[in-house]
PDB file of N, CA and C in Angstrom:
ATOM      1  N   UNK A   1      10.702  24.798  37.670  1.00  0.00           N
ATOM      2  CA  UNK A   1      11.749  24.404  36.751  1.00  0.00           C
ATOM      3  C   UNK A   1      12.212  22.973  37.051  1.00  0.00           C
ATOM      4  N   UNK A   2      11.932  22.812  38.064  1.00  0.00           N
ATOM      5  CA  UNK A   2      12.786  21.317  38.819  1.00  0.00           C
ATOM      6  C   UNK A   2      11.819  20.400  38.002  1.00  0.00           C
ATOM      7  N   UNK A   3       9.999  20.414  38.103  1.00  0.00           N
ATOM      8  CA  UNK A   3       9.122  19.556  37.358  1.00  0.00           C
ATOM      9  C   UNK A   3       9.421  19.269  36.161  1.00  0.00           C
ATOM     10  N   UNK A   4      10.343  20.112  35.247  1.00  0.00           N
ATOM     11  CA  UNK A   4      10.617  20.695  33.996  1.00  0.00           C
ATOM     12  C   UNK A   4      11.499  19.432  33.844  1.00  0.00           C
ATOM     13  N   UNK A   5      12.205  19.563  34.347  1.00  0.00           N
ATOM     14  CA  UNK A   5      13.742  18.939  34.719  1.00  0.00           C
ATOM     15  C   UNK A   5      13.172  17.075  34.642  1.00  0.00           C
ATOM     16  N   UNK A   6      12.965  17.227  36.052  1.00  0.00           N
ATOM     17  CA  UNK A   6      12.452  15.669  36.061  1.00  0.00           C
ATOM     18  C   UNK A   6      11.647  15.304  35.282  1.00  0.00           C
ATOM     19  N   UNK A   7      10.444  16.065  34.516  1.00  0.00           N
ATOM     20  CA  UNK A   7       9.747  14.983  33.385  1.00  0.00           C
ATOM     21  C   UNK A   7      10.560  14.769  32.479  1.00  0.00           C
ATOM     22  N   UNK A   8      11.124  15.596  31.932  1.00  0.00           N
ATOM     23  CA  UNK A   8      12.053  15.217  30.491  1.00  0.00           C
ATOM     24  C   UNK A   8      13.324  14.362  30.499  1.00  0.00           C
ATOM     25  N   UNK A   9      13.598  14.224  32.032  1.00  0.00           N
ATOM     26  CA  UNK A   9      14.288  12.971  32.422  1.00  0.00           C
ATOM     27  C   UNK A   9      13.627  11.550  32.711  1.00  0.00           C
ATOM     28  N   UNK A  10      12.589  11.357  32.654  1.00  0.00           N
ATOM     29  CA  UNK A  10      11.581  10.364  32.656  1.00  0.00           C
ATOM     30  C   UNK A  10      11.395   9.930  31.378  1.00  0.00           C
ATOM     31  N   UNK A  11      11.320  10.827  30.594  1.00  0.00           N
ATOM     32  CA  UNK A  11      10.788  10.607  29.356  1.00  0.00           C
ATOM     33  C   UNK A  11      11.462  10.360  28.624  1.00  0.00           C
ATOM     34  N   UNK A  12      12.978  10.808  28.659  1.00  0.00           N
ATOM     35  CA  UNK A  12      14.259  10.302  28.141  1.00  0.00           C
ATOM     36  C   UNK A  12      14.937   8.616  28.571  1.00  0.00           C
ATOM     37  N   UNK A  13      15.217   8.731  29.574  1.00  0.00           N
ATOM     38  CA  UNK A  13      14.985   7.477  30.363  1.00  0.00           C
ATOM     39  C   UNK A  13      14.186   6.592  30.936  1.00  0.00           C
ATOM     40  N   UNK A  14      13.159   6.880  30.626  1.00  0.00           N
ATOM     41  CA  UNK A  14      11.515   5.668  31.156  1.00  0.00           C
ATOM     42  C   UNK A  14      10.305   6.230  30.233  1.00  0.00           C
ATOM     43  N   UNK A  15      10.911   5.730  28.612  1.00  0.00           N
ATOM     44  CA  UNK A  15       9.735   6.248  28.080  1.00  0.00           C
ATOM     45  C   UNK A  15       8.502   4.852  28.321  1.00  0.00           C
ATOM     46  N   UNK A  16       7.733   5.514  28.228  1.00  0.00           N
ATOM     47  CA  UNK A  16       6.459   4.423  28.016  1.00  0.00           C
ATOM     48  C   UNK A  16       5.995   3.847  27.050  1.00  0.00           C
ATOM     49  N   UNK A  17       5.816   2.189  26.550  1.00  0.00           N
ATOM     50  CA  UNK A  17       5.516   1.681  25.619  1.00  0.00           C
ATOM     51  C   UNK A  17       4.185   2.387  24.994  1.00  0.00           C
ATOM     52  N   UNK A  18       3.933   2.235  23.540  1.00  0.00           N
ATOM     53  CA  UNK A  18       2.898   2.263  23.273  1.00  0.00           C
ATOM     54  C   UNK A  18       1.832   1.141  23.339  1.00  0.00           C
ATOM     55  N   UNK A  19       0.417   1.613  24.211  1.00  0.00           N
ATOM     56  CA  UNK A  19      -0.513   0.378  24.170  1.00  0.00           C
ATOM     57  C   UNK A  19      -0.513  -0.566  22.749  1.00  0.00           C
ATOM     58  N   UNK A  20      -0.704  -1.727  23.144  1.00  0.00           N
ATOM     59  CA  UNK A  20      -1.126  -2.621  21.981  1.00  0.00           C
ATOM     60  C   UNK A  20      -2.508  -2.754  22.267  1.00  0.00           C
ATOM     61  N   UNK A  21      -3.008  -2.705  20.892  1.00  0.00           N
ATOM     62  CA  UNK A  21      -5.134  -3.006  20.779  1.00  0.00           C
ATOM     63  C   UNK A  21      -5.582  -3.924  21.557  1.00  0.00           C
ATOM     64  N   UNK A  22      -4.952  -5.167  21.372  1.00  0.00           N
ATOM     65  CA  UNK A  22      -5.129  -6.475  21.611  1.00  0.00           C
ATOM     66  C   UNK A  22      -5.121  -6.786  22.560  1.00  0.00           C
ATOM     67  N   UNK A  23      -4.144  -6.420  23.674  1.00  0.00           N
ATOM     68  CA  UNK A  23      -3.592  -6.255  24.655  1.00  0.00           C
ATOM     69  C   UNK A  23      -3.996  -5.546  25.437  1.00  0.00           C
ATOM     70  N   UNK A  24      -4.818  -4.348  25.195  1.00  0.00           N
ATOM     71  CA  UNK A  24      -5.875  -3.351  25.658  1.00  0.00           C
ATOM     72  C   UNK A  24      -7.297  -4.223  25.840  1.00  0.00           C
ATOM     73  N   UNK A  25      -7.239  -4.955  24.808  1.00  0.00           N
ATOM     74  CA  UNK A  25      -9.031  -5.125  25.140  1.00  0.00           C
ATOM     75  C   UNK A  25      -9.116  -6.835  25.774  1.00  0.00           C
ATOM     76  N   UNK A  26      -7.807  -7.349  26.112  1.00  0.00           N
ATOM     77  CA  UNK A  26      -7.949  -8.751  26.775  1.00  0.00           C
ATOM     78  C   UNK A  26      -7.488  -8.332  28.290  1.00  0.00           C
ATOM     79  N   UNK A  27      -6.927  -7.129  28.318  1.00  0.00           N
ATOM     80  CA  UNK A  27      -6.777  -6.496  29.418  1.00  0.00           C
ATOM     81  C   UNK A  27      -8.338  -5.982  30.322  1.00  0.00           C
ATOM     82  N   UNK A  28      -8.674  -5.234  29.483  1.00  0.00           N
ATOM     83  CA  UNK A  28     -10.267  -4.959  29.900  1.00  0.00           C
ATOM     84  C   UNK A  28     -10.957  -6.323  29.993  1.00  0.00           C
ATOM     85  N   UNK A  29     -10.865  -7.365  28.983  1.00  0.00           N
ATOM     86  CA  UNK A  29     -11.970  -8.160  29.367  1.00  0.00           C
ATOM     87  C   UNK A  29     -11.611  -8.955  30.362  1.00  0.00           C
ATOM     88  N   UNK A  30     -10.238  -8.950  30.941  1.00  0.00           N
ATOM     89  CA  UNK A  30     -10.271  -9.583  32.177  1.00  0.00           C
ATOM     90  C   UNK A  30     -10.620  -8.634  33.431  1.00  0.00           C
ATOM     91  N   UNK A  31      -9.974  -7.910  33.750  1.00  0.00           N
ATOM     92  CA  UNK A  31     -11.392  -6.680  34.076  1.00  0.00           C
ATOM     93  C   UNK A  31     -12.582  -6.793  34.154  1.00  0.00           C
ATOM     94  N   UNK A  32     -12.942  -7.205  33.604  1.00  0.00           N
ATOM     95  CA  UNK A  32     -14.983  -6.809  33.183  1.00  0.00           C
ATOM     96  C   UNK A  32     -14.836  -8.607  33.330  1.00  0.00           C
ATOM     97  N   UNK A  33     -14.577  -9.450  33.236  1.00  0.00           N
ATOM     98  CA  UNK A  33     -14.941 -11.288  33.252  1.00  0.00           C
ATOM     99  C   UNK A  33     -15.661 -11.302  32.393  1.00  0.00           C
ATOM    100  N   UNK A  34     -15.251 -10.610  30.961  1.00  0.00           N
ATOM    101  CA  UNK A  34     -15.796 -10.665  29.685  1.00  0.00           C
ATOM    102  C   UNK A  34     -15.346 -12.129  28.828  1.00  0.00           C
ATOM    103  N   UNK A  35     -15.928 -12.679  28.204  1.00  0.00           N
ATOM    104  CA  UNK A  35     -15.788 -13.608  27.279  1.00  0.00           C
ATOM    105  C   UNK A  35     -16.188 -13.453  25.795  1.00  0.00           C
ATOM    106  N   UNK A  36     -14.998 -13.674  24.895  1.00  0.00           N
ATOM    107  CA  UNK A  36     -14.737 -13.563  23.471  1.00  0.00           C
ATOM    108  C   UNK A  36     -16.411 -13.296  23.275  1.00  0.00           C
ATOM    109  N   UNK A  37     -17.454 -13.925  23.613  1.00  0.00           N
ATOM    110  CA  UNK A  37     -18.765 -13.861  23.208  1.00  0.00           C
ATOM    111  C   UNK A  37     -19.468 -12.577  23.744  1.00  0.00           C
ATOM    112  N   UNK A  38     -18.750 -11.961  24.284  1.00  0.00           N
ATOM    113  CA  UNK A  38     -19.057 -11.134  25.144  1.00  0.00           C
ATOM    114  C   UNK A  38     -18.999  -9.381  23.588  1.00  0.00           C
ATOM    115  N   UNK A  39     -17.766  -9.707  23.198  1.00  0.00           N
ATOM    116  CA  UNK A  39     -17.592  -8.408  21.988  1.00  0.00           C
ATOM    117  C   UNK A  39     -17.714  -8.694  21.216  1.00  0.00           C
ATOM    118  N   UNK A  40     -18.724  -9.846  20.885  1.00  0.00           N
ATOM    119  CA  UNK A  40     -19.864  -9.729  18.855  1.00  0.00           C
ATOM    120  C   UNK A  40     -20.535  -8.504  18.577  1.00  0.00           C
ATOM    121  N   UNK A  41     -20.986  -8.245  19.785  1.00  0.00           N
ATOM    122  CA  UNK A  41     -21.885  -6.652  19.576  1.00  0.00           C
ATOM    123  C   UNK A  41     -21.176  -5.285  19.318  1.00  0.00           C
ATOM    124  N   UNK A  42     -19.332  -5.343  19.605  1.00  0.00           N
ATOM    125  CA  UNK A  42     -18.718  -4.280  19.259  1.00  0.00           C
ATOM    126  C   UNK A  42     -18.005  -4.978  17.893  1.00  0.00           C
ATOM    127  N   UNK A  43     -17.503  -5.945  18.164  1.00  0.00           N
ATOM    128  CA  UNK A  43     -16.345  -6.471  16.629  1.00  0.00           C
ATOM    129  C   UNK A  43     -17.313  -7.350  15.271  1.00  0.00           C
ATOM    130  N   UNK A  44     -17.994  -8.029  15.820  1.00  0.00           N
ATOM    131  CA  UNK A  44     -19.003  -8.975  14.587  1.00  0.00           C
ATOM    132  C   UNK A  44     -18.998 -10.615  15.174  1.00  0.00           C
ATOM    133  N   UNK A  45     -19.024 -11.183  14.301  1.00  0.00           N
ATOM    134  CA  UNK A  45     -19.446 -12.537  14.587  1.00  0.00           C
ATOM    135  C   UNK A  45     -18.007 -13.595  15.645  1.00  0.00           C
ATOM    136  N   UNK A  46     -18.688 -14.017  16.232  1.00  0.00           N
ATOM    137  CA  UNK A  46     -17.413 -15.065  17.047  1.00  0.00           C
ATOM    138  C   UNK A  46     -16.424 -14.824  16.219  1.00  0.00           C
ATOM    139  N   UNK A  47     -16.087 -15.777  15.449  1.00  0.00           N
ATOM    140  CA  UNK A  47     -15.206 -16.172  14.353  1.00  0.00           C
ATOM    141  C   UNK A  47     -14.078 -14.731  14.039  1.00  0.00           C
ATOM    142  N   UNK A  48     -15.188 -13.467  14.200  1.00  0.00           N
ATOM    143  CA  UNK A  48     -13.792 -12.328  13.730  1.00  0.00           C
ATOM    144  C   UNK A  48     -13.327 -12.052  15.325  1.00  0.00           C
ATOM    145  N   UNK A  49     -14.232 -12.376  16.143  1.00  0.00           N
ATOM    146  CA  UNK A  49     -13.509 -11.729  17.609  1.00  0.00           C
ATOM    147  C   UNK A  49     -12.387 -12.998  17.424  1.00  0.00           C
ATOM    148  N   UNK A  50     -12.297 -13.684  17.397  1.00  0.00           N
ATOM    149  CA  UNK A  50     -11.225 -14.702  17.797  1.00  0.00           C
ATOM    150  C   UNK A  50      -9.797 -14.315  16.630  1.00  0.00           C
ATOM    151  N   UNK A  51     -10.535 -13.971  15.363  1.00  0.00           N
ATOM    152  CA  UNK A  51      -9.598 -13.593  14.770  1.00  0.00           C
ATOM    153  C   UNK A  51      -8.544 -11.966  14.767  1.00  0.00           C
ATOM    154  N   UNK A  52      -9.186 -11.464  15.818  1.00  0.00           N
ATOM    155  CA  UNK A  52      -8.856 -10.179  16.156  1.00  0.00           C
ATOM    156  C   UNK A  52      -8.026 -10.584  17.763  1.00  0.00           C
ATOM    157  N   UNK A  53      -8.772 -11.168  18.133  1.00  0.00           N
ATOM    158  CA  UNK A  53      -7.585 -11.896  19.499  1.00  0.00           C
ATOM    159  C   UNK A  53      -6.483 -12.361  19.244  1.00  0.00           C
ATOM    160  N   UNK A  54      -6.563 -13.146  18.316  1.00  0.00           N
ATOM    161  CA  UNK A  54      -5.356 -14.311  17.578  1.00  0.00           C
ATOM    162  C   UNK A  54      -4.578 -13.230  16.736  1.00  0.00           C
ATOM    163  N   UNK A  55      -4.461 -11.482  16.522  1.00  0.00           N
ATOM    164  CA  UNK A  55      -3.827 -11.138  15.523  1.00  0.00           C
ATOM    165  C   UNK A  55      -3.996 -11.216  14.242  1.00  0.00           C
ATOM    166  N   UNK A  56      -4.786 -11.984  13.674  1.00  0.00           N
ATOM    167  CA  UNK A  56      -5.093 -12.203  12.618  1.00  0.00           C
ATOM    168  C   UNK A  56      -5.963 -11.218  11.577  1.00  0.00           C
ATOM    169  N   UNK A  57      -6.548 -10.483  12.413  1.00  0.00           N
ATOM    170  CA  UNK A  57      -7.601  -9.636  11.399  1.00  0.00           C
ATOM    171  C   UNK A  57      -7.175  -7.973  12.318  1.00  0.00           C
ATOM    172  N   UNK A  58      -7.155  -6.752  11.770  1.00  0.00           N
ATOM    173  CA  UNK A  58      -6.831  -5.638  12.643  1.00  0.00           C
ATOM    174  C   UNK A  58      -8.258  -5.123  12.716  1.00  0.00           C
ATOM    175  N   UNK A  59      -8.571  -4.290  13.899  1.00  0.00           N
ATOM    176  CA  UNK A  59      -9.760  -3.453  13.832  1.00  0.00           C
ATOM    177  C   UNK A  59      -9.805  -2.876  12.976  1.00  0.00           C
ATOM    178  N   UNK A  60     -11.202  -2.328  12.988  1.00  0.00           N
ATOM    179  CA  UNK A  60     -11.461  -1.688  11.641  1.00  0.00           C
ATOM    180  C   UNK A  60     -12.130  -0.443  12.579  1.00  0.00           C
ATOM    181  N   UNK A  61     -12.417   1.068  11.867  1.00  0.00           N
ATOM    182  CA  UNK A  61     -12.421   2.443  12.549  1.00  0.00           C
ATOM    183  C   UNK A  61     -13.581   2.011  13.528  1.00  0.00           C
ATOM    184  N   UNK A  62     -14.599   1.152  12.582  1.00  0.00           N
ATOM    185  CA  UNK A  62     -15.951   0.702  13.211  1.00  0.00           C
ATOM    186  C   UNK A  62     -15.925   0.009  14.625  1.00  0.00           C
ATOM    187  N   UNK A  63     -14.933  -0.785  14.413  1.00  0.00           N
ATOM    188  CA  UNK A  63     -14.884  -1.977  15.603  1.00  0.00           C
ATOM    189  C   UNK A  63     -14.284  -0.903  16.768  1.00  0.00           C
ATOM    190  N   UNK A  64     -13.254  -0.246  16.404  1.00  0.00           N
ATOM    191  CA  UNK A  64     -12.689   0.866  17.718  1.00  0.00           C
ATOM    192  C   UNK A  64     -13.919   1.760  18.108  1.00  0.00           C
ATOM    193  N   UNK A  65     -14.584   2.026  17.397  1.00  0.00           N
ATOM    194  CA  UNK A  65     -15.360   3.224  17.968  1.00  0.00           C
ATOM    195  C   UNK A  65     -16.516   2.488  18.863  1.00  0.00           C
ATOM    196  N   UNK A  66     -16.727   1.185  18.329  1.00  0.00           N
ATOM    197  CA  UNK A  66     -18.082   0.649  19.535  1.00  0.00           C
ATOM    198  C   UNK A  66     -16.880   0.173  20.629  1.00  0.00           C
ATOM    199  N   UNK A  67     -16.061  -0.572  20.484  1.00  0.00           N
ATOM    200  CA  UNK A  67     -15.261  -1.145  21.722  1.00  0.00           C
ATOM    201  C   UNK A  67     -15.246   0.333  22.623  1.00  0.00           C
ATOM    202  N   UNK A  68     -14.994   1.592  22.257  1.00  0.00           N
ATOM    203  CA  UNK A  68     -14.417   2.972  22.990  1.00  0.00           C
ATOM    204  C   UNK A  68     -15.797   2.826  23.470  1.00  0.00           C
ATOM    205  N   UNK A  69     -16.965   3.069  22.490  1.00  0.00           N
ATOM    206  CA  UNK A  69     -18.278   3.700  23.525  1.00  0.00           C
ATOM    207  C   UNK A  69     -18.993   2.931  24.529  1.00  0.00           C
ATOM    208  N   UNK A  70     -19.026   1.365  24.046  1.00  0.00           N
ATOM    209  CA  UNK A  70     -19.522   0.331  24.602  1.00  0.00           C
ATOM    210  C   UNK A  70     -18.510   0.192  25.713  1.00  0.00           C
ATOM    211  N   UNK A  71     -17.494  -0.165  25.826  1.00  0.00           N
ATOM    212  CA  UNK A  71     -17.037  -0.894  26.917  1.00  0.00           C
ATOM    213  C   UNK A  71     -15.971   0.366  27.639  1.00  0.00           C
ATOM    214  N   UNK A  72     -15.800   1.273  26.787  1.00  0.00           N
ATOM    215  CA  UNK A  72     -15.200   2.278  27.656  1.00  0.00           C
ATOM    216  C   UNK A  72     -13.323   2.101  27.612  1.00  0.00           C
ATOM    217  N   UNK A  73     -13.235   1.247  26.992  1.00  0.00           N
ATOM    218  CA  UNK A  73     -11.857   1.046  26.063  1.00  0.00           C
ATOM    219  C   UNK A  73     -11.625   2.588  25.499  1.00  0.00           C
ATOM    220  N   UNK A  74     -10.161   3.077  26.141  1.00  0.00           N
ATOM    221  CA  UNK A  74      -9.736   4.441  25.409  1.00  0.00           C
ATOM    222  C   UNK A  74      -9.043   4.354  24.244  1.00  0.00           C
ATOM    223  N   UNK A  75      -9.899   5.094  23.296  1.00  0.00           N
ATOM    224  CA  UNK A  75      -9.485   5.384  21.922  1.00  0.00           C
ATOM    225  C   UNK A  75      -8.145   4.865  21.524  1.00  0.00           C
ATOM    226  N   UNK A  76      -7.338   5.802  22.537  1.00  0.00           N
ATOM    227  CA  UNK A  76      -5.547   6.033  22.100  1.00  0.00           C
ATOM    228  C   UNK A  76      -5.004   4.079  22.355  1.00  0.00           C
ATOM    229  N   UNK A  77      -5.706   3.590  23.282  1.00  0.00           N
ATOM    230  CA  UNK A  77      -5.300   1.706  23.608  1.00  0.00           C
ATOM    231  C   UNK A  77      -5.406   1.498  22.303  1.00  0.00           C
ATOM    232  N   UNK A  78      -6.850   1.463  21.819  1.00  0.00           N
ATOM    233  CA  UNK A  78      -7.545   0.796  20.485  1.00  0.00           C
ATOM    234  C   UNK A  78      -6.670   1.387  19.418  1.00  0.00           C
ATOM    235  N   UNK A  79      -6.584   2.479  18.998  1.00  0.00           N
ATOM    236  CA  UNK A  79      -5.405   2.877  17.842  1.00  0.00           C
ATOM    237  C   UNK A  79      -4.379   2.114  17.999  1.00  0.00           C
ATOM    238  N   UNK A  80      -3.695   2.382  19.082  1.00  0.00           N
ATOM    239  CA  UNK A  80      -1.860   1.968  18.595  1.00  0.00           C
ATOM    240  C   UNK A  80      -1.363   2.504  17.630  1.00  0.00           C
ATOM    241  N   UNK A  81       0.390   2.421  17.699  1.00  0.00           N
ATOM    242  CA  UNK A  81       0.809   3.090  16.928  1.00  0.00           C
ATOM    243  C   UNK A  81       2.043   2.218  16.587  1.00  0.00           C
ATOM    244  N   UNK A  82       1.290   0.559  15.800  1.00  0.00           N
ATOM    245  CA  UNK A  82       1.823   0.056  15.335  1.00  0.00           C
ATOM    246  C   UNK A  82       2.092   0.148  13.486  1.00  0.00           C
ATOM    247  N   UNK A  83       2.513  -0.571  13.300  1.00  0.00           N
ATOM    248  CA  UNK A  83       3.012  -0.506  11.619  1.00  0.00           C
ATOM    249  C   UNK A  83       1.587  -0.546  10.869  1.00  0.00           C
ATOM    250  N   UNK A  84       0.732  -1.442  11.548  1.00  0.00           N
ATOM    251  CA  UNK A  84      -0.092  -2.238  10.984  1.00  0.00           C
ATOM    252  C   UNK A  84      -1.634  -0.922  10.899  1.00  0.00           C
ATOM    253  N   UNK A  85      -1.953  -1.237   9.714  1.00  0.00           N
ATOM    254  CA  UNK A  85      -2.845   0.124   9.653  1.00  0.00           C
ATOM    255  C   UNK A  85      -4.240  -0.678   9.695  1.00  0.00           C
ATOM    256  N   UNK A  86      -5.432   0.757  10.204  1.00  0.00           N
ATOM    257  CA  UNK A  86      -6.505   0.692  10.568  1.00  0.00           C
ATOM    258  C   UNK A  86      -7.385   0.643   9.166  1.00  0.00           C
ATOM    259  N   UNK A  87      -8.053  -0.205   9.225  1.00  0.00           N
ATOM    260  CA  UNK A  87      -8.972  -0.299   7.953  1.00  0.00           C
ATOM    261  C   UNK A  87     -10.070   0.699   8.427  1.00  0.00           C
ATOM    262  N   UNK A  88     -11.007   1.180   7.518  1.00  0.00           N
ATOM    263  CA  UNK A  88     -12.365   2.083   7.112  1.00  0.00           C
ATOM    264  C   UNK A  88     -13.323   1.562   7.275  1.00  0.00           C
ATOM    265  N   UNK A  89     -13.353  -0.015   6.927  1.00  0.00           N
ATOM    266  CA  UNK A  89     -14.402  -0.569   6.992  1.00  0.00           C
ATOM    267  C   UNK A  89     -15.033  -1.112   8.042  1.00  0.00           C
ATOM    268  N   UNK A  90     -16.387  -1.309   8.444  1.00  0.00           N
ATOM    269  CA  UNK A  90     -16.350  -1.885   9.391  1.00  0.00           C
ATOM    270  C   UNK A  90     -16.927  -3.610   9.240  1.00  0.00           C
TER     271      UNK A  90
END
């Protein structure tokens, strides 16, 4: 009962942010000593990785699912559960 106790006091008082995408995968690529050239093969050409770094363009279901299998990026990072919605396309 006491475990009971203290998580829901954690969770009330120290909730945890939700991951940001972006922030997830510049996190990993410093991790890994990955370079922007490094995720053409999960996101597409230079030009959209930079524009997906910079905020500018959101993943698309496609781009999350190779970043998750390829580099081992967890799903729930790559979602987020920001305003900003996930496109279909890849």
């Amino acid at each position: 009962m006491l475990c009971t106790l203290v998580e829901a006091f954690g969770r009330k008082h120290y909730p945890v942010a939700a991951s940001d995408p972006v922030e997830a995968i510049r996190f990993h690529m410093e991790q890994a000593a990955l370079a922007p050239a490094d995720l053409v093969p999960m996101i597409g050409q230079l030009n959209r990785v930079y524009e997906v770094l910079n905020r500018t363009r959101q993943l698309s279901i496609g781009m999350i699912r190779r970043l998750h299998d390829q580099l081992g990026i967890p799903a729930e990072s790559l979602i987020g559960t920001s305003d900003r919605r996930v496109r279909e396309s890849a």
